[in-house]
C-alpha atoms as a PDB file:
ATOM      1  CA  UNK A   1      -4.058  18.172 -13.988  1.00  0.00           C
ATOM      2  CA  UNK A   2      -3.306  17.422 -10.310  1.00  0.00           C
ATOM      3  CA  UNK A   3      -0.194  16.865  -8.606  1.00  0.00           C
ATOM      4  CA  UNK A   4      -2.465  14.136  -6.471  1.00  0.00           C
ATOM      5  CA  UNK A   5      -1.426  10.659  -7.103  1.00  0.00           C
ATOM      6  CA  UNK A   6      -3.085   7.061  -6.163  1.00  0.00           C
ATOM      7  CA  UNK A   7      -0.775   3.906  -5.537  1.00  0.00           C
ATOM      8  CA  UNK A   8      -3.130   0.527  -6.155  1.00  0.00           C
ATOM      9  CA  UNK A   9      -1.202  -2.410  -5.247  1.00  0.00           C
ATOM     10  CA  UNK A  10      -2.391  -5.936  -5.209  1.00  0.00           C
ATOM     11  CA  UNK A  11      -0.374  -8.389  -2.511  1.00  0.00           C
ATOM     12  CA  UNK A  12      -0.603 -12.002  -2.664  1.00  0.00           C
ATOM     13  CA  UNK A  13       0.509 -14.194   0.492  1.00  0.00           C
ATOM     14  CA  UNK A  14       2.046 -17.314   0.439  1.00  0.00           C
ATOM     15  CA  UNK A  15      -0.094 -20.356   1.891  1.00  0.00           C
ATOM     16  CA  UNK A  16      -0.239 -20.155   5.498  1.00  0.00           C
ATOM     17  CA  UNK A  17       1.005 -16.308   5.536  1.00  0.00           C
ATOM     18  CA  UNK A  18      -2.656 -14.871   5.025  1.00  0.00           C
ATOM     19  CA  UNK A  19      -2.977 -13.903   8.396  1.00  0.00           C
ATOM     20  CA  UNK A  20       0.243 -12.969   9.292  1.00  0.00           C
ATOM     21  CA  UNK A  21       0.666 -10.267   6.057  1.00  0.00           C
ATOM     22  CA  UNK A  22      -2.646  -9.360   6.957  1.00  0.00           C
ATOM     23  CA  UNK A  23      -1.062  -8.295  10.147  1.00  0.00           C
ATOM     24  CA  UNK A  24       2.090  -6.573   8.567  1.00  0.00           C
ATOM     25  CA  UNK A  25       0.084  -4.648   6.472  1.00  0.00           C
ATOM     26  CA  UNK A  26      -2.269  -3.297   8.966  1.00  0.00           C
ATOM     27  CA  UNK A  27       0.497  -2.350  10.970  1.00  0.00           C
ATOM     28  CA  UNK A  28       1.800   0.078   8.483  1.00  0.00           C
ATOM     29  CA  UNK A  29      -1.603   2.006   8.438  1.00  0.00           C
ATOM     30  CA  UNK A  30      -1.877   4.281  11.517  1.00  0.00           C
ATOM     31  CA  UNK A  31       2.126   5.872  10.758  1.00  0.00           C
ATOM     32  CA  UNK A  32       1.240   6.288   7.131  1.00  0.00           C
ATOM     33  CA  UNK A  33      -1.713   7.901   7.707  1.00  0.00           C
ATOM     34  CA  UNK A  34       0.088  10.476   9.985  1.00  0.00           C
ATOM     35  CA  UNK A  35       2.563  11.175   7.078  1.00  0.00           C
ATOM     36  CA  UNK A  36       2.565  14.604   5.885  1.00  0.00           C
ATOM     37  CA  UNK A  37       1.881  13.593   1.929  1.00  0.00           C
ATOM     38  CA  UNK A  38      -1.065  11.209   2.319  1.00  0.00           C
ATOM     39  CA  UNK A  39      -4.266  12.010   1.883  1.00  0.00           C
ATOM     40  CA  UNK A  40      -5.813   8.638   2.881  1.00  0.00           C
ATOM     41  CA  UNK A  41      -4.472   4.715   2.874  1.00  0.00           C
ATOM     42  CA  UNK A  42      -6.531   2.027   3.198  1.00  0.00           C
ATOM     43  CA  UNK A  43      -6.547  -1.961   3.578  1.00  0.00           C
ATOM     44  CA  UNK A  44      -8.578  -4.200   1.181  1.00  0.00           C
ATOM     45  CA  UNK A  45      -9.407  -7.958   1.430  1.00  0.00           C
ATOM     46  CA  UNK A  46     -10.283  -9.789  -1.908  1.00  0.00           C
ATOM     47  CA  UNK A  47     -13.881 -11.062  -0.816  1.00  0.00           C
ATOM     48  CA  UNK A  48     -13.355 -14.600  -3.290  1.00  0.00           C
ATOM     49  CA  UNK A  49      -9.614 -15.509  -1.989  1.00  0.00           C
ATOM     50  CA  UNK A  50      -8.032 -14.068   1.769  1.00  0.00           C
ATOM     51  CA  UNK A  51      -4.590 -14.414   0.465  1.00  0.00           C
ATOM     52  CA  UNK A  52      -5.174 -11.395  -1.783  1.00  0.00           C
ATOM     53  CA  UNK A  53      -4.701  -8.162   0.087  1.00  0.00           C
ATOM     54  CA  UNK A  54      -4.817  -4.240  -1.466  1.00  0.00           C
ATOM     55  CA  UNK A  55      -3.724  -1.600  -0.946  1.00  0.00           C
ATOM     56  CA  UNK A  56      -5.470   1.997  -1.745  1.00  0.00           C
ATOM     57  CA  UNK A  57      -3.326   5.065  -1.376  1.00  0.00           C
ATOM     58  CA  UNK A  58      -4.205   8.890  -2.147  1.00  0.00           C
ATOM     59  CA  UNK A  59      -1.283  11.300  -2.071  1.00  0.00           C
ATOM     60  CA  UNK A  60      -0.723  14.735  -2.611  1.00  0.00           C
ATOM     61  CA  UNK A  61       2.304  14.342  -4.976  1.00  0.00           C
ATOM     62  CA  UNK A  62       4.827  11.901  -6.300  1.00  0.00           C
ATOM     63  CA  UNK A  63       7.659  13.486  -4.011  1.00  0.00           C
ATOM     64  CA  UNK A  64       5.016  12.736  -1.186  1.00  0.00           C
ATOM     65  CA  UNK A  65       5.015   8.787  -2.487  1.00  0.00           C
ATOM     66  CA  UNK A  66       8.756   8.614  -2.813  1.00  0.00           C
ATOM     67  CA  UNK A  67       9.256   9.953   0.560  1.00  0.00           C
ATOM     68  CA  UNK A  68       6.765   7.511   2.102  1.00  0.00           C
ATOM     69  CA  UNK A  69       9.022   4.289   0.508  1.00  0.00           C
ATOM     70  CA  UNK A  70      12.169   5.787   2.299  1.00  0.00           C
ATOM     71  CA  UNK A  71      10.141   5.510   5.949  1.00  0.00           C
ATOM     72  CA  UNK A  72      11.746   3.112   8.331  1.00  0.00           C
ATOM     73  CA  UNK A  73       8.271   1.083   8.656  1.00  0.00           C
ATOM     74  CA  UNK A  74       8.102   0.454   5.234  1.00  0.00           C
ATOM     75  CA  UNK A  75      11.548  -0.726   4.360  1.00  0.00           C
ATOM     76  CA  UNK A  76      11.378  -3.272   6.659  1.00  0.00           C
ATOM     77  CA  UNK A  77       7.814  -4.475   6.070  1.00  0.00           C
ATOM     78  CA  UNK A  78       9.704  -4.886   2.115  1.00  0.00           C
ATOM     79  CA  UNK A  79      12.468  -6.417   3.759  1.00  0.00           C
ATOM     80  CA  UNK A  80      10.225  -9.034   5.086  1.00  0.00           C
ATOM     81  CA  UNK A  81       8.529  -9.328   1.759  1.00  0.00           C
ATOM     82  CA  UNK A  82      10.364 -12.264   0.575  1.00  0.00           C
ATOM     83  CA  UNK A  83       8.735 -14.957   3.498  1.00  0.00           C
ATOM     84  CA  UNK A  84       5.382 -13.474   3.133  1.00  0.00           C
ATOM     85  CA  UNK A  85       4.775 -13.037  -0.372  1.00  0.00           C
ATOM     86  CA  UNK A  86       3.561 -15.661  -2.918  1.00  0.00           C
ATOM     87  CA  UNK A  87       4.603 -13.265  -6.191  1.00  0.00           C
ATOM     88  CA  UNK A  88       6.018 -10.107  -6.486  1.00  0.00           C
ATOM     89  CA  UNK A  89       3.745  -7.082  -5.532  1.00  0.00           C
ATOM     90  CA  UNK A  90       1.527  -5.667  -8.590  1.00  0.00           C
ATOM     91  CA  UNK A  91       1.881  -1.862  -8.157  1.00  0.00           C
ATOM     92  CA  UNK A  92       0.155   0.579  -9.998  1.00  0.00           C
ATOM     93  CA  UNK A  93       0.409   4.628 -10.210  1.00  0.00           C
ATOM     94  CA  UNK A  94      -2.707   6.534 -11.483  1.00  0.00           C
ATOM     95  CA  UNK A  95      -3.196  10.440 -11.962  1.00  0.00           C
ATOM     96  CA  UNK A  96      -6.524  12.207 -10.898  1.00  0.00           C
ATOM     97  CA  UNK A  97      -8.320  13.622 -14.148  1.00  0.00           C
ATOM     98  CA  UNK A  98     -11.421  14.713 -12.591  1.00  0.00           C
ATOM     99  CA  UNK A  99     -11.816  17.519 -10.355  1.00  0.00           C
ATOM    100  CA  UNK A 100     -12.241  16.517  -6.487  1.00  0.00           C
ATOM    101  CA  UNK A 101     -15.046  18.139  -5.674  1.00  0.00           C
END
């Protein structure tokens, strides 16, 4: 089995924050991407409700995840969390079992 892992996390905003965690999250894109570990990150929009954002995250190992949580970007878009978010994120680690080919 790979060492590759992929993060899926769903984030919800609270009324009137769409827009605004819509920005947050963006911003976190172009300095993730440049992280050693990742192998690609991308931003998702639920097509039946804009408050619903995801995220979709490819990494080479679970040491490369753990090291991307301790970045200074992303501690303080999680410090922020608590005005922007209507629940608490859904996160969700998966393992590749097919070959990348």
């Amino acid at each position: 089995m790979s060492e590759q892992i992929t993060l899926v996390a769903h984030i919800k905003a609270k009324p009137g924050q769409e827009e605004e965690l819509g920005r947050r999250l963006a911003a976190l894109i172009d300095p993730t991407r440049a992280e050693a570990g990742c192998i690609n990150y991308d931003l998702h929009r639920l097509n039946d409700d804009p408050s619903v954002w995801m995220l979709y995250e490819n990494w080479v190992s679970k040491s490369a995840l753990d090291a991307h949580f301790k970045m200074p970007y992303l501690e303080a878009f999680l410090a922020s969390k608590e005005d922007l978010l209507a629940e608490d994120m859904e996160i969700r680690l998966y393992s590749m079992t097919s070959n990348a080919e």
